[in-house]
Protein backbone atom coordinates (compact mmCIF):
# COMPACT_ATOMS: atom_id res chain seq x y z
CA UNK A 1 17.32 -18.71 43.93
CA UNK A 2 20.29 -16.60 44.05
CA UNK A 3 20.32 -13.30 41.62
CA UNK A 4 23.20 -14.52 39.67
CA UNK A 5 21.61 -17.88 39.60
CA UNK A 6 18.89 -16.32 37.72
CA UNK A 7 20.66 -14.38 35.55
CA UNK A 8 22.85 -17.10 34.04
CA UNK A 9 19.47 -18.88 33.86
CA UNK A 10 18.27 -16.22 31.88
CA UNK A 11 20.93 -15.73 29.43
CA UNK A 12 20.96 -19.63 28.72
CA UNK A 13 18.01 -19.90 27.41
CA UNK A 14 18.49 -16.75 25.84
CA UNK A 15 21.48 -18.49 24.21
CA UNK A 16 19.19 -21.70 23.54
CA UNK A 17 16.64 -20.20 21.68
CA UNK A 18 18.87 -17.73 19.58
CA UNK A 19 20.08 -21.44 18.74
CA UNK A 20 17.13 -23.08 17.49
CA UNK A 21 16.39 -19.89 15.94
CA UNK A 22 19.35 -19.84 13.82
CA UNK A 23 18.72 -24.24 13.03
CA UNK A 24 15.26 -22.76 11.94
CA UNK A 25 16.43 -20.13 9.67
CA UNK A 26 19.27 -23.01 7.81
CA UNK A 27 16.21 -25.41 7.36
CA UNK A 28 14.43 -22.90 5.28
CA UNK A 29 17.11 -22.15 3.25
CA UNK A 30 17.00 -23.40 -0.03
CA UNK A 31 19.25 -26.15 -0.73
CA UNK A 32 21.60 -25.81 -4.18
CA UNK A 33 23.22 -23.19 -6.17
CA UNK A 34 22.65 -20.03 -5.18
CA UNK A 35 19.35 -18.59 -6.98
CA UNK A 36 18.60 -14.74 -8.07
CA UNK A 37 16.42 -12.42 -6.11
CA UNK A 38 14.42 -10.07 -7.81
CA UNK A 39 12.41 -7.13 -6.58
CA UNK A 40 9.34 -6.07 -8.74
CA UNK A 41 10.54 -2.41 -8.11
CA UNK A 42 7.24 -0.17 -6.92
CA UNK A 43 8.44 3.47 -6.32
CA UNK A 44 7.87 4.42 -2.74
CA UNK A 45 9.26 3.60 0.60
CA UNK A 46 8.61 0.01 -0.12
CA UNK A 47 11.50 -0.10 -2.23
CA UNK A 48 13.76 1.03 0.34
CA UNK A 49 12.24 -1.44 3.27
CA UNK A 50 12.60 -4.64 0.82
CA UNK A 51 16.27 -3.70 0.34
CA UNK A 52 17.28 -3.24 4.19
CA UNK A 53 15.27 -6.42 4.77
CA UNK A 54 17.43 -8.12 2.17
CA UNK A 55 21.03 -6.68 3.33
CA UNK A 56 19.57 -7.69 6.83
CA UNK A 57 18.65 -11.27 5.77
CA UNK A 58 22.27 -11.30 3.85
CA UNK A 59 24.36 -10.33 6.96
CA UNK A 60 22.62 -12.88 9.32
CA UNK A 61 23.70 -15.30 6.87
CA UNK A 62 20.22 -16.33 5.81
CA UNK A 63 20.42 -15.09 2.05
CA UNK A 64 22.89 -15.74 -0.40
CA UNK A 65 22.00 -14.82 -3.43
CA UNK A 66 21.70 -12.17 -5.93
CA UNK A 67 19.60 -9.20 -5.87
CA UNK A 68 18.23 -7.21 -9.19
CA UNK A 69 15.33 -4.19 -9.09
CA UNK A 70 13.19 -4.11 -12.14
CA UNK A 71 12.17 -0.98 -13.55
CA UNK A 72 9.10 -2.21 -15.63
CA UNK A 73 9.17 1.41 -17.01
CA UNK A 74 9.60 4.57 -14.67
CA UNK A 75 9.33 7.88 -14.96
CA UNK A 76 12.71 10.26 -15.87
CA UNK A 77 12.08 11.52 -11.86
CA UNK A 78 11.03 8.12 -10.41
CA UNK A 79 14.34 6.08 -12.01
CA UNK A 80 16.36 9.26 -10.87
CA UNK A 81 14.91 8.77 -7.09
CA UNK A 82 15.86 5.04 -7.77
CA UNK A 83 19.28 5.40 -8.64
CA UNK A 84 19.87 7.62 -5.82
CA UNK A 85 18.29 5.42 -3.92
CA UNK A 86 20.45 2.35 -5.10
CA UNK A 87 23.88 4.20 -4.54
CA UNK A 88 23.52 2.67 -1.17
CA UNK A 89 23.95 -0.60 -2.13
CA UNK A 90 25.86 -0.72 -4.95
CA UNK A 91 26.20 -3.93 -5.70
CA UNK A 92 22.71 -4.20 -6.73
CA UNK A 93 22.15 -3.53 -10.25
CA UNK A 94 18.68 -1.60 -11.37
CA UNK A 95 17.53 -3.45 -14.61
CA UNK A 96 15.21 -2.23 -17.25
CA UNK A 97 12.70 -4.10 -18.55
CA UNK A 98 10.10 -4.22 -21.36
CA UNK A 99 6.60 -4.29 -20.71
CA UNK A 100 4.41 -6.74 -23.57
CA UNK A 101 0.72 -6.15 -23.39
């Protein structure tokens, strides 16, 4: 087999299953009005990772929806780090919450 032979070979199925990939991803999409996200906010770095993997999942077209972070009750320091956190994305609202025990 010739090298560029190969090499188209290889970027078609390449192509192919970045394909089915995408049909995969539009399957598991839920099917209706677009419904709100919400992230049970935990301060840390997990915060931070849930958000990228949300603006990822939003720019490869996989999520539409809305996202809110709940602040079930943080600290003066921890809902400063938040908001600082937040100004990256600010179309995300932090919300504040009551806690009933």
């Amino acid at each position: 087999m010739e090298p560029l032979t190969a090499v188209v070979a290889l970027l078609a199925a390449f192509g192919l299953a970045a394909l089915l990939w995408l049909c995969l991803g539009r399957l598991l999409l839920p099917v209706g009005a677009m419904e709100p996200v919400q992230v049970s906010l935990m301060p840390g770095p997990s915060l931070e990772q849930n958000l990228k993997g949300l603006q990822w999942l939003a720019a490869v077209g996989l999520l539409d929806a809305r996202v809110t972070v709940i602040d079930p009750g943080l600290l003066p320091q921890e809902r400063a780090e938040t908001l600082r956190l937040l100004r990256r994305w600010p179309g995300i609202p932090l919300v504040s919450v009551e806690r009933r025990h």
